[in-house]
Protein backbone atom coordinates (compact mmCIF):
# COMPACT_ATOMS: atom_id res chain seq x y z
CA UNK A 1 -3.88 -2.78 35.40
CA UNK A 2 -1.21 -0.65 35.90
CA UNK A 3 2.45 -2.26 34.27
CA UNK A 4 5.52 -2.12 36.18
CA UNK A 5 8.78 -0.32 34.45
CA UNK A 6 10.47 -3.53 34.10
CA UNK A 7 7.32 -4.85 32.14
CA UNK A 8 7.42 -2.14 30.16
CA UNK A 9 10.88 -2.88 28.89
CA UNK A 10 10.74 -6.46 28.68
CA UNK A 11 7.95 -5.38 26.26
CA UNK A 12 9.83 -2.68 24.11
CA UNK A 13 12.54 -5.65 24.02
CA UNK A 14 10.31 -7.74 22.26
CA UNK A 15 9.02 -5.24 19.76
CA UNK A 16 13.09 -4.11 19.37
CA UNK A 17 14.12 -7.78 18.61
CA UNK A 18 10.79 -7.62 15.98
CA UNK A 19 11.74 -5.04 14.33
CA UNK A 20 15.67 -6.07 13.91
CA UNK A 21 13.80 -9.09 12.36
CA UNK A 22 11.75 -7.37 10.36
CA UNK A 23 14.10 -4.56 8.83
CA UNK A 24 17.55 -6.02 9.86
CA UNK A 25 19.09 -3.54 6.72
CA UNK A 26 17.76 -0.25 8.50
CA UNK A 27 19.75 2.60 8.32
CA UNK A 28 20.56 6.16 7.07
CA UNK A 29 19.61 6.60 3.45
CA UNK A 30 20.48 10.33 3.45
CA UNK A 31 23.73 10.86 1.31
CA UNK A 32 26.22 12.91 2.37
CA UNK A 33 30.24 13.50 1.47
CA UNK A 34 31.16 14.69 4.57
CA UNK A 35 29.72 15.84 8.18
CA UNK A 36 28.88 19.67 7.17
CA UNK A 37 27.27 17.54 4.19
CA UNK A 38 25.43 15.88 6.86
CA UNK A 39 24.12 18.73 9.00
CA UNK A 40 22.41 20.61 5.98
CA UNK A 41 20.70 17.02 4.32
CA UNK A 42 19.22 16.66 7.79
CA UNK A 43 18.22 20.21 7.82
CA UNK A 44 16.67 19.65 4.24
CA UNK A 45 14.87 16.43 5.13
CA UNK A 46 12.29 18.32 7.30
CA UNK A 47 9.02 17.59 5.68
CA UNK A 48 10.74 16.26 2.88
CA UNK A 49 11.34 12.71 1.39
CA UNK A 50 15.04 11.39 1.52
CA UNK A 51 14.85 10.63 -1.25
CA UNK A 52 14.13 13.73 -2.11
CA UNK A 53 16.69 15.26 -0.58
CA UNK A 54 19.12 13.01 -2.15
CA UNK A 55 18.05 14.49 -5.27
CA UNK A 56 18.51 17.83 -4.64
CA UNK A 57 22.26 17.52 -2.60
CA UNK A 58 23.42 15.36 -5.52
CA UNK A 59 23.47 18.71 -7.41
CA UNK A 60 24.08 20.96 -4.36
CA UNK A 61 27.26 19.20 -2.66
CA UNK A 62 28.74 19.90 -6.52
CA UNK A 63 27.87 23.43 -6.09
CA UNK A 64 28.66 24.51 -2.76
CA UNK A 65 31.27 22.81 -1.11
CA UNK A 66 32.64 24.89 1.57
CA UNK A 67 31.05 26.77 4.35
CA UNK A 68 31.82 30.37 2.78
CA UNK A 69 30.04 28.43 -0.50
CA UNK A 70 27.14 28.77 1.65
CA UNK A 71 27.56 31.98 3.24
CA UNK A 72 28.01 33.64 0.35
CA UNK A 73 25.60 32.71 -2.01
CA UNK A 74 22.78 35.13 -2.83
CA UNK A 75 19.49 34.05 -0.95
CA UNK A 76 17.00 33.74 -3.75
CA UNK A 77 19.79 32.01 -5.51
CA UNK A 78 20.28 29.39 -2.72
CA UNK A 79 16.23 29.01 -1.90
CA UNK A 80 16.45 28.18 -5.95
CA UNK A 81 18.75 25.15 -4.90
CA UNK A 82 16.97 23.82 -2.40
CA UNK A 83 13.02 24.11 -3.43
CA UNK A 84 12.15 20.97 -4.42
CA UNK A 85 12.50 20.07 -0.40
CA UNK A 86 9.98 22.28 0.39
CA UNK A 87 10.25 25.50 3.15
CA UNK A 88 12.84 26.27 1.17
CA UNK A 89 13.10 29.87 2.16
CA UNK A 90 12.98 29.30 5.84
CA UNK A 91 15.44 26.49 5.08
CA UNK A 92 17.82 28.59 2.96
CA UNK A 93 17.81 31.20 6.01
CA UNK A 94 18.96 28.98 8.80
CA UNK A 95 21.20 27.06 6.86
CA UNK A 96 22.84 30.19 6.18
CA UNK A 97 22.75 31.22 9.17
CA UNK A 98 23.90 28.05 10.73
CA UNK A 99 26.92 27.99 8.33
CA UNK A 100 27.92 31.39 9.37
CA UNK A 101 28.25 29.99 13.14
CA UNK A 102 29.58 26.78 12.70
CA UNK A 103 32.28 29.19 11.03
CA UNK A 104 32.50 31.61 13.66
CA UNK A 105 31.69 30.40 16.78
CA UNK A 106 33.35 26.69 15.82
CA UNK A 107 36.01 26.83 13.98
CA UNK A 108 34.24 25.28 10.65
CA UNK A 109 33.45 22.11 12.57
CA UNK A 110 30.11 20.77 13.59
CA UNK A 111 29.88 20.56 17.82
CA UNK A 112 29.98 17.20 19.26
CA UNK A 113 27.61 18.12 21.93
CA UNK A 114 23.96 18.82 22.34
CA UNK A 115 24.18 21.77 23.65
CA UNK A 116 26.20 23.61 20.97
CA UNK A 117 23.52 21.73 18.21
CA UNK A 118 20.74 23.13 19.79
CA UNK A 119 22.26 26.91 19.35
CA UNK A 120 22.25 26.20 15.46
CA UNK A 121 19.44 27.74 13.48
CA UNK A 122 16.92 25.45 12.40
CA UNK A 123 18.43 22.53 14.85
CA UNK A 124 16.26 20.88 16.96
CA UNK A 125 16.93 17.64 19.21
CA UNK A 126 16.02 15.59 16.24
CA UNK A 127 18.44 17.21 13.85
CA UNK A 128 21.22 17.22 16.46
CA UNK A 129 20.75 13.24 17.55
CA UNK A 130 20.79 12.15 13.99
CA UNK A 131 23.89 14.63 13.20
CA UNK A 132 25.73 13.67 16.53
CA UNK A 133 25.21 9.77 16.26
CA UNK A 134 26.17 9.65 12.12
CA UNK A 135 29.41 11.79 13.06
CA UNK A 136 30.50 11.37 16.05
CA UNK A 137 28.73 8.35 17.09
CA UNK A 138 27.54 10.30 20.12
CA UNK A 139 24.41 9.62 21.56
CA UNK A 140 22.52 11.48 24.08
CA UNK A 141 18.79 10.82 22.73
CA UNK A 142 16.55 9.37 20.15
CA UNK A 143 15.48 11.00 16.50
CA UNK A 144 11.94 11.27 16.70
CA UNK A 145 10.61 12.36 13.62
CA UNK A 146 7.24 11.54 11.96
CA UNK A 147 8.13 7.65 11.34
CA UNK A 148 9.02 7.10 14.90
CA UNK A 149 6.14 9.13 16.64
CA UNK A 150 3.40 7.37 14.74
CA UNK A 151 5.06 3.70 14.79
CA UNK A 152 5.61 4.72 19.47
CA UNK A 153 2.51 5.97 19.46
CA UNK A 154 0.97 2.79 17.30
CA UNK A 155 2.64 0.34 19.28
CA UNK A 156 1.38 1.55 22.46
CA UNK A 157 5.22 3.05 23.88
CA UNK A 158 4.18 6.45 24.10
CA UNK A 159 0.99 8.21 24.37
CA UNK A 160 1.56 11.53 23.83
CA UNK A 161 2.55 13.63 20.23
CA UNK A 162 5.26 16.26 21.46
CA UNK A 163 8.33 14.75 19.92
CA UNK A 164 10.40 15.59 23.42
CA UNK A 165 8.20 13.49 25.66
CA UNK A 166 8.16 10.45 22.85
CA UNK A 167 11.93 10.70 23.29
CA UNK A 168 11.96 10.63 27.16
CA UNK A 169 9.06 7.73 27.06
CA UNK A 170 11.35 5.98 24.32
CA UNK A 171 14.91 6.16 26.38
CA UNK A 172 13.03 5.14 29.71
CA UNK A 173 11.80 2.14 27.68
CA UNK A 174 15.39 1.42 26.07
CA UNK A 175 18.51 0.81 26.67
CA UNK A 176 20.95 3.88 25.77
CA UNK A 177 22.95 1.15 23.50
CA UNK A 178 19.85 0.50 21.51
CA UNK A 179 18.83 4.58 20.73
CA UNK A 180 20.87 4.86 18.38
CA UNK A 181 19.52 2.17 15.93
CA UNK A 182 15.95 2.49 16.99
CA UNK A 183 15.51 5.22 15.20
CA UNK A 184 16.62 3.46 11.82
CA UNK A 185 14.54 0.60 13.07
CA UNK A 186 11.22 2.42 13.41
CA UNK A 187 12.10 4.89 10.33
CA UNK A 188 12.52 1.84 7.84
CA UNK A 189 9.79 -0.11 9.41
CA UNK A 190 7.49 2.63 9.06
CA UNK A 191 8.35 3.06 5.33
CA UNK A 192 7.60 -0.22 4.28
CA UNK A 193 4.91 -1.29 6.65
CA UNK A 194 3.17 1.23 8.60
CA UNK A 195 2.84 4.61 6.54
CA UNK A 196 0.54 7.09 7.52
CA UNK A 197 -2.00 6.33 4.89
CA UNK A 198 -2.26 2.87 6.41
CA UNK A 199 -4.55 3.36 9.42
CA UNK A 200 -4.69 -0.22 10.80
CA UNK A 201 -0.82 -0.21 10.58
CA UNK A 202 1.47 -3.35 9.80
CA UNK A 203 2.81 -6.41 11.38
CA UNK A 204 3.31 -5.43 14.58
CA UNK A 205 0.53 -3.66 15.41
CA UNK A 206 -1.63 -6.78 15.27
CA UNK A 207 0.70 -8.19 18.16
CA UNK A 208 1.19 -4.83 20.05
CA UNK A 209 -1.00 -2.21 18.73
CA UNK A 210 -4.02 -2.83 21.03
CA UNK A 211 -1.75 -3.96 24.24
CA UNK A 212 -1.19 -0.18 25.34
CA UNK A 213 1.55 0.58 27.86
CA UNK A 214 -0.55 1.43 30.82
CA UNK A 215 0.54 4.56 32.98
């Protein structure tokens, strides 16, 4: 039977309010000094652990602390910096690269819309909601990464895998003044409850894992 939009939501509500109860102390873990800081832990965090990446900027934020830091550092040098995160040559590139715009093009300050994010090297609609929302507090999406695509697609919010049409299932389902912390929500609850290795899931997916959203 097919479920109306309104049923839909009424249904994401009560997974949202679930998951505030769950993980009510979700939230960025990535550490960061300032919002340049920001941009390239985000950047790093692609198939990489946060915690991880907290590891490797503790050093790096010490070494490089302006953009021409950055610009100017000799590549195999940099990818040296940044390997434990993994991709680190493709990494180094674009975060060079996106340094050298931000620079040129803006001044030395990150763009506060999605538009100018998405013109960045390396910077994708995840990278730029996650970047946009921690600095500016603007939001114009969701951060679907791999927490939040398996825990939509587990709870029956989204049925497909491209991370764009998760986002436009997940801001149908939402209200635009819960995006924002939906992402933490799902992230954290992901963590400690439904990793990847854990194929029947957690907690919720015994209440809404089988109860599909229909089309």
């Amino acid at each position: 039977m097919t479920q109306s939009l309104a049923e839909k939501q009424k249904r994401a509500q009560e997974i949202y309010r679930s998951l505030e109860k769950i993980v009510p102390d979700s939230g960025m873990i990535l550490e960061y000094g300032n919002n340049f800081e920001l941009l390239v832990s985000v950047m790093l965090s692609a198939q990489c652990t946060d915690v991880m990446v907290n590891r490797v900027t503790k050093k790096l934020f010490k070494k490089y602390r302006t953009l021409d830091d950055y610009i100017n550092a000799p590549r195999y040098e940099f990818e040296q910096d940044i390997r434990m995160c993994g991709y680190y040559k493709q990494k180094a590139k674009r975060i060079q690269e996106t340094s050298r715009i931000i620079k040129e093009k803006h001044g030395g300050v990150i763009p506060r819309t999605m538009d100018d994010m998405l013109e960045l090297p390396g910077v994708a609609r995840k990278t730029a909601n996650v970047v946009l929302g921690n600095a500016y507090s603007v939001v114009e999406g969701i951060a679907v990464d791999t927490h939040v695509r398996r825990i939509s697609q587990r709870l029956g919010l989204t049925q497909h895998t491209d991370p764009k049409k998760i986002e436009s299932d997940l801001m149908k389902l939402f209200p635009k003044e819960q995006w924002f912390r939906l992402t933490y929500l799902m992230i954290e609850y992901g963590r400690r409850y439904s990793p990847a290795r854990k194929k029947e899931g957690g907690i919720l997916e015994e209440v809404y894992g089988k109860k599909k959203i229909s089309k």
